[in-house]
PDB file of N, CA and C in Angstrom:
ATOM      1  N   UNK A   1     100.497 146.401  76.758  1.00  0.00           N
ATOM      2  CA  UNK A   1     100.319 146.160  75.335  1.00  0.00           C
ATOM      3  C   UNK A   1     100.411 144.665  75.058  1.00  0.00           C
ATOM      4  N   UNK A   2      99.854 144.308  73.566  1.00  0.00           N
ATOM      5  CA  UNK A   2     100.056 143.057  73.285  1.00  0.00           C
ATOM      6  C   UNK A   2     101.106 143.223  72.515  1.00  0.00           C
ATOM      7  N   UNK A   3     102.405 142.212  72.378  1.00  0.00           N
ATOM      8  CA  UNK A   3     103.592 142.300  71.346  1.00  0.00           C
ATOM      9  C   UNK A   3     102.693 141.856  70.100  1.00  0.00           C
ATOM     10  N   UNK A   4     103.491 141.843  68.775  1.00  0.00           N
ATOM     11  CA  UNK A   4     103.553 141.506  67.701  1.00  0.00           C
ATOM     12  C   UNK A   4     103.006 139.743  67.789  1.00  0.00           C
ATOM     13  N   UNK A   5     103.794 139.357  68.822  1.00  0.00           N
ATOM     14  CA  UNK A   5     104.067 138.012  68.894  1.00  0.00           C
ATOM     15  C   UNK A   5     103.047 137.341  70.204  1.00  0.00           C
ATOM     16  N   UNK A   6     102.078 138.328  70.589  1.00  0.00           N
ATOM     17  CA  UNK A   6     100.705 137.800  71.278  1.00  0.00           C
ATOM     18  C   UNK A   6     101.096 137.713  73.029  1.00  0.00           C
ATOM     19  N   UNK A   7     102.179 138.554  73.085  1.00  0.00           N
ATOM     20  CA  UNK A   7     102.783 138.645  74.769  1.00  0.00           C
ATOM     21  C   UNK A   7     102.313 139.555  75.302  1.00  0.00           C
ATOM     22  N   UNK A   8     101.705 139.518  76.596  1.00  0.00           N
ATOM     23  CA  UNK A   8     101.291 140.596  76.987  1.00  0.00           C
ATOM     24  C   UNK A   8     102.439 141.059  78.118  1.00  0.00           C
ATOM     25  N   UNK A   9     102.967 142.759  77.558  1.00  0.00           N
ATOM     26  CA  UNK A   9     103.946 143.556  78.054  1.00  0.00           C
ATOM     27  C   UNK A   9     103.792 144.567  78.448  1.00  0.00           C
ATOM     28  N   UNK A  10     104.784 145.147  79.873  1.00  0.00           N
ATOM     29  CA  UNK A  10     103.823 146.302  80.357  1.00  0.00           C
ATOM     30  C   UNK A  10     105.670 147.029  80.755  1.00  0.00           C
ATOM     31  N   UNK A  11     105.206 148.249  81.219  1.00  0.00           N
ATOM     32  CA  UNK A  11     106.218 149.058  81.453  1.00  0.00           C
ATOM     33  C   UNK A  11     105.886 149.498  83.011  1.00  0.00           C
ATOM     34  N   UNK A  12     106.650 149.204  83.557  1.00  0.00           N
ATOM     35  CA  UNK A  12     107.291 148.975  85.313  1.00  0.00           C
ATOM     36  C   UNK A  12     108.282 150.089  85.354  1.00  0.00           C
ATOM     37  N   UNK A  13     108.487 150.339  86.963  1.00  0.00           N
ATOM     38  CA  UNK A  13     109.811 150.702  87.432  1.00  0.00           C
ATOM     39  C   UNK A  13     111.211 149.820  86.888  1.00  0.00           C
ATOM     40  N   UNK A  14     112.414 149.974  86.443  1.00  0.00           N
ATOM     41  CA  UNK A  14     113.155 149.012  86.699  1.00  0.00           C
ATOM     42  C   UNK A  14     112.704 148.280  87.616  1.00  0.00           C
ATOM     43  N   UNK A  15     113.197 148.767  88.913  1.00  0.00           N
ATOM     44  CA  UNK A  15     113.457 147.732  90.213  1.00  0.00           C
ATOM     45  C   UNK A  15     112.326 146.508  89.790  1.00  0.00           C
ATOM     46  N   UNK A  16     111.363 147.192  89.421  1.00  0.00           N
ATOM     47  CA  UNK A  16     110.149 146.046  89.696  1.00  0.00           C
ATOM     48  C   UNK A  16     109.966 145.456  88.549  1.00  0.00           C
ATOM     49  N   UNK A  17     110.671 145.282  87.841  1.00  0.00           N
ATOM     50  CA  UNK A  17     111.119 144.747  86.346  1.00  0.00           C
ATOM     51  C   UNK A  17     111.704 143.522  87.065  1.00  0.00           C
ATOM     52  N   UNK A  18     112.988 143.892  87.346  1.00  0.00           N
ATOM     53  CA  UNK A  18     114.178 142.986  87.664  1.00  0.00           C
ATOM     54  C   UNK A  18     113.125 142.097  88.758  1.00  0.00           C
ATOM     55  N   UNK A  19     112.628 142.425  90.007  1.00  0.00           N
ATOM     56  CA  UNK A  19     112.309 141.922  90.858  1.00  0.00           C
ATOM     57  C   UNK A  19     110.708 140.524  90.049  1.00  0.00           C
ATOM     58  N   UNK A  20     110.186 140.705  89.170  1.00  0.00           N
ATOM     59  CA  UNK A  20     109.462 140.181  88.602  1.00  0.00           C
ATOM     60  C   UNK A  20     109.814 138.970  87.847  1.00  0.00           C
ATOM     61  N   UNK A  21     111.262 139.634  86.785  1.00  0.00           N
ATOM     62  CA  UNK A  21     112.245 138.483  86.177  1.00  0.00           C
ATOM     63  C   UNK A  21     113.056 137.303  87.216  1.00  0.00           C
ATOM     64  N   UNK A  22     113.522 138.492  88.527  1.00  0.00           N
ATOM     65  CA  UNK A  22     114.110 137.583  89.634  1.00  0.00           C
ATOM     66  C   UNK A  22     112.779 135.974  89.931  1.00  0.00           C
ATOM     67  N   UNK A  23     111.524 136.648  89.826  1.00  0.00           N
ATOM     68  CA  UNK A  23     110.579 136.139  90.455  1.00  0.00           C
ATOM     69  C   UNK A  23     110.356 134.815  89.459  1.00  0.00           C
ATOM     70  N   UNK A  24     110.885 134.962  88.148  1.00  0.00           N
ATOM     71  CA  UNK A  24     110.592 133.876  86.787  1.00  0.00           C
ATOM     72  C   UNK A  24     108.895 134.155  86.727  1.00  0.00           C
ATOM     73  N   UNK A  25     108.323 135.311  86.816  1.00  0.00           N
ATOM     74  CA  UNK A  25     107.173 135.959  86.491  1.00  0.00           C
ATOM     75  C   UNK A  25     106.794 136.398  84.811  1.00  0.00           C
ATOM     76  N   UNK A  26     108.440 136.756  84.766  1.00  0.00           N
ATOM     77  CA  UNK A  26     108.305 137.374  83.215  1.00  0.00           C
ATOM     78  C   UNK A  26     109.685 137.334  82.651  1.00  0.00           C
ATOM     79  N   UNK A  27     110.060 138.107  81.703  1.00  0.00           N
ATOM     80  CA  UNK A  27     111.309 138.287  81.368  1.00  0.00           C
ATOM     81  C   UNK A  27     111.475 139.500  80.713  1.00  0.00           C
ATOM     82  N   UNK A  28     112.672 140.127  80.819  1.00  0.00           N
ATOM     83  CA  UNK A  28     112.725 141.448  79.618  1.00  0.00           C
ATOM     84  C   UNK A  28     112.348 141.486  78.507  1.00  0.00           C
ATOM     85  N   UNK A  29     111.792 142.503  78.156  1.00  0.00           N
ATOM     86  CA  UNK A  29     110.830 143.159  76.736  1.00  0.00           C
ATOM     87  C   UNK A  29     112.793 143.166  75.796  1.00  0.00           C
ATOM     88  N   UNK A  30     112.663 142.658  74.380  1.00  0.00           N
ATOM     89  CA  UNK A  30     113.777 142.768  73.746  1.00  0.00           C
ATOM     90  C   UNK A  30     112.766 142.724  72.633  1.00  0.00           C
ATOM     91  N   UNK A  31     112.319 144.105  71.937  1.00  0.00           N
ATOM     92  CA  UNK A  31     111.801 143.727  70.613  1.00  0.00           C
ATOM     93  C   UNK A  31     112.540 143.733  69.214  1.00  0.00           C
ATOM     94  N   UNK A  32     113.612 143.851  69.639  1.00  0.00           N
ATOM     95  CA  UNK A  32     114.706 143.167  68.607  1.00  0.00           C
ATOM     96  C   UNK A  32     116.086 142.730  69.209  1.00  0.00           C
ATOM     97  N   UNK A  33     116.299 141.656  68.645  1.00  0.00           N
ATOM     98  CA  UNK A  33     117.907 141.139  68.813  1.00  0.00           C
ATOM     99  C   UNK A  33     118.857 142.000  69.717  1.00  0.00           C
ATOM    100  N   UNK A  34     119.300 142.058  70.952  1.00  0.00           N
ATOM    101  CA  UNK A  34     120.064 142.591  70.787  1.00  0.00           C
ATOM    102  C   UNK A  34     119.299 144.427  71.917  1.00  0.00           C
ATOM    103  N   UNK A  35     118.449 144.588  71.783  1.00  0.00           N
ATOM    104  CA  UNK A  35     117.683 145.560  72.741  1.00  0.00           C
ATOM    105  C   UNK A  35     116.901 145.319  73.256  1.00  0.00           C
ATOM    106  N   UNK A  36     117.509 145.277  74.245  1.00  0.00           N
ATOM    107  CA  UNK A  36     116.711 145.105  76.034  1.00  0.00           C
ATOM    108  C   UNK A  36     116.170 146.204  76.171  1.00  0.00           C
ATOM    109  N   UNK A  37     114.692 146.010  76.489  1.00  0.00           N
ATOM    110  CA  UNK A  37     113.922 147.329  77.260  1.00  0.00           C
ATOM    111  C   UNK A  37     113.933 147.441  78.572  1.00  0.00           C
ATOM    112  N   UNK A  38     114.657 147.863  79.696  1.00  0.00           N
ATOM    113  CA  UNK A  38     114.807 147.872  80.685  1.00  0.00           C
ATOM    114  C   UNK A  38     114.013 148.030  81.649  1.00  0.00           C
ATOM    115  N   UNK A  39     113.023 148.620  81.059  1.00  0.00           N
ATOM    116  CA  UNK A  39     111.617 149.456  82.208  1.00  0.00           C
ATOM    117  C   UNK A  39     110.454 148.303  81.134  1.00  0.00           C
ATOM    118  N   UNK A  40     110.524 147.747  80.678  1.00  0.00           N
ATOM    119  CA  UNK A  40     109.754 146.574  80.096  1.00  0.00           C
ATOM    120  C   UNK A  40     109.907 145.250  80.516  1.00  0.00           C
ATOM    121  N   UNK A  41     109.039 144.701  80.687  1.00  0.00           N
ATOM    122  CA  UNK A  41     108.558 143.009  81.102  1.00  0.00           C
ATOM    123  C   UNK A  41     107.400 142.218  80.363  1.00  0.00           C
ATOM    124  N   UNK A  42     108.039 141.351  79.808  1.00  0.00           N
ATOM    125  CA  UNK A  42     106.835 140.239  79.195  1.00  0.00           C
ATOM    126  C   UNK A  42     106.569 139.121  80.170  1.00  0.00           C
ATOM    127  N   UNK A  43     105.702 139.583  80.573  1.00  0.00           N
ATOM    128  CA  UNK A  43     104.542 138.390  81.093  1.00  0.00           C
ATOM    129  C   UNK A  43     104.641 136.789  81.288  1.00  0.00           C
ATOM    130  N   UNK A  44     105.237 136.064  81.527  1.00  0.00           N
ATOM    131  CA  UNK A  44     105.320 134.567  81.210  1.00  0.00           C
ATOM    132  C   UNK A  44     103.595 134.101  81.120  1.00  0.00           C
ATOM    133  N   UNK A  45     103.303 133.658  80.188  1.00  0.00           N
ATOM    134  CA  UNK A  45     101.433 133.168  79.953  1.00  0.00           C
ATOM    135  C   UNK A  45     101.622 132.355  81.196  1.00  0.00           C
ATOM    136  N   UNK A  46     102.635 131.606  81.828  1.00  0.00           N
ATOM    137  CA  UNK A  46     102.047 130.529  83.107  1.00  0.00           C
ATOM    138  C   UNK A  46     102.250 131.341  84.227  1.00  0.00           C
ATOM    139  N   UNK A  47     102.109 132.445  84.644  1.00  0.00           N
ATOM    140  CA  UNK A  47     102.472 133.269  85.625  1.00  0.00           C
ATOM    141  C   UNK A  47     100.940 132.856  86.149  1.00  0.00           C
ATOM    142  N   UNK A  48     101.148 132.956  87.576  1.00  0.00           N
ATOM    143  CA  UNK A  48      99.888 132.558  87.920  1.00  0.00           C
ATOM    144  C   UNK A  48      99.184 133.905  88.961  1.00  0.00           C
ATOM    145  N   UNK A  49      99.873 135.009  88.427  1.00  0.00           N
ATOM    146  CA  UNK A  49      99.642 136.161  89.836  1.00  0.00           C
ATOM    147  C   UNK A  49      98.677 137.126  88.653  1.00  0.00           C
ATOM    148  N   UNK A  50      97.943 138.002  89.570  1.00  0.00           N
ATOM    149  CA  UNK A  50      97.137 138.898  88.934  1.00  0.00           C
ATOM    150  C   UNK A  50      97.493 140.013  87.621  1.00  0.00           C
ATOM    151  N   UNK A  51      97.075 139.453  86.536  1.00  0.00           N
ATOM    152  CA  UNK A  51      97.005 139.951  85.581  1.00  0.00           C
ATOM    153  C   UNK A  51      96.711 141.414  85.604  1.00  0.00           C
ATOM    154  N   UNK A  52      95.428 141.650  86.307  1.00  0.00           N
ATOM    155  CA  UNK A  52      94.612 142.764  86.009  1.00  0.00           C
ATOM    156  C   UNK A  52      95.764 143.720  87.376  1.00  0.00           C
ATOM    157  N   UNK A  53      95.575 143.036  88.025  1.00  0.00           N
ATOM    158  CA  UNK A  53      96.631 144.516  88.885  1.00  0.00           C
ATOM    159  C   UNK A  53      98.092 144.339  88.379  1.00  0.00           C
ATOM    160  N   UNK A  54      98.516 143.851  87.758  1.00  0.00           N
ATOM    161  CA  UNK A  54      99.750 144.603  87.154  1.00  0.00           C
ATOM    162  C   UNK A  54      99.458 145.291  85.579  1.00  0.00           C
ATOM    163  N   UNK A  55      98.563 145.231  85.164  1.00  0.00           N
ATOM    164  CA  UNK A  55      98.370 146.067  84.066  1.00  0.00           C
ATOM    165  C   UNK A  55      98.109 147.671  84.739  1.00  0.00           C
ATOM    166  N   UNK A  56      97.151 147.322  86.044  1.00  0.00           N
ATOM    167  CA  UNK A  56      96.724 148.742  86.762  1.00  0.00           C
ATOM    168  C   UNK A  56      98.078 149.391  87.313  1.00  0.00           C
ATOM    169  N   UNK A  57      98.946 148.733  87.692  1.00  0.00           N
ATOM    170  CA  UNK A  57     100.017 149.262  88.320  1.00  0.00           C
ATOM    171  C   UNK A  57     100.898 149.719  87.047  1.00  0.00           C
ATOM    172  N   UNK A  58     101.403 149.038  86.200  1.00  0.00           N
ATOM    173  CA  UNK A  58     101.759 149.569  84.444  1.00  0.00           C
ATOM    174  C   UNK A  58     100.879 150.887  84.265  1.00  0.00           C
ATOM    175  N   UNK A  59     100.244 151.158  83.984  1.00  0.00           N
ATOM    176  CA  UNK A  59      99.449 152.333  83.715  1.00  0.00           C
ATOM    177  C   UNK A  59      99.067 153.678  85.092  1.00  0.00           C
ATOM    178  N   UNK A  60      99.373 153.096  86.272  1.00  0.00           N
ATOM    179  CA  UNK A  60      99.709 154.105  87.233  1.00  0.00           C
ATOM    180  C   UNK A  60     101.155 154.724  87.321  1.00  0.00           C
ATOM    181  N   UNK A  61     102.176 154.052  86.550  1.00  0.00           N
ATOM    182  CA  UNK A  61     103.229 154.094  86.809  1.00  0.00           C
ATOM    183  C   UNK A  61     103.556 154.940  85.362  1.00  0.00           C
ATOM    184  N   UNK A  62     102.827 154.910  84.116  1.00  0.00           N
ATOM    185  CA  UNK A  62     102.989 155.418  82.875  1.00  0.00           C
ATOM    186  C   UNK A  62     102.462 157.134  83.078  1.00  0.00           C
ATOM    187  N   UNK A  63     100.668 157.075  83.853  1.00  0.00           N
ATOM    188  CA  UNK A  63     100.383 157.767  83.976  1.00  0.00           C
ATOM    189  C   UNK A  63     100.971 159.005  84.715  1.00  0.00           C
ATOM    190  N   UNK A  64     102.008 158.467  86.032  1.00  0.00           N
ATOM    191  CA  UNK A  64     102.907 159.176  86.831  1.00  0.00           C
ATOM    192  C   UNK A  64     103.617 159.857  86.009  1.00  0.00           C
ATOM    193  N   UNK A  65     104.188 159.822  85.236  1.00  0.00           N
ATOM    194  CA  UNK A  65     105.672 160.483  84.683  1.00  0.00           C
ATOM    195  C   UNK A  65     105.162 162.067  83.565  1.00  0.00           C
TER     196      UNK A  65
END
């Protein structure tokens, strides 16, 4: 999805949340003060790794459940 605020955010495994933030790839989805989305990651715009396969992997991973 795009946030409110023009971020593009996707919904991951944890692990591969954390491992992404570890990476300074992205950071946790908090769409308000105070709530952390845990299975959410916003995108850093200077990330320089493939856009299009982590949206595909977000949506294989949505589609799974």
């Amino acid at each position: 999805m795009v946030s409110s605020k023009g971020d593009f955010v996707v919904k991951l495994p944890k692990d591969r949340v954390s491992a992404l933030v570890a990476a300074r790839a992205g950071s946790r989805f908090e769409p308000s003060k105070g709530r952390v989305m845990s299975e959410w990651v916003v995108v850093d715009p200077d990330w320089t790794g493939d856009w299009l396969s982590l949206a595909r992997e977000a949506m294989k991973f949505v589609n799974g459940r």
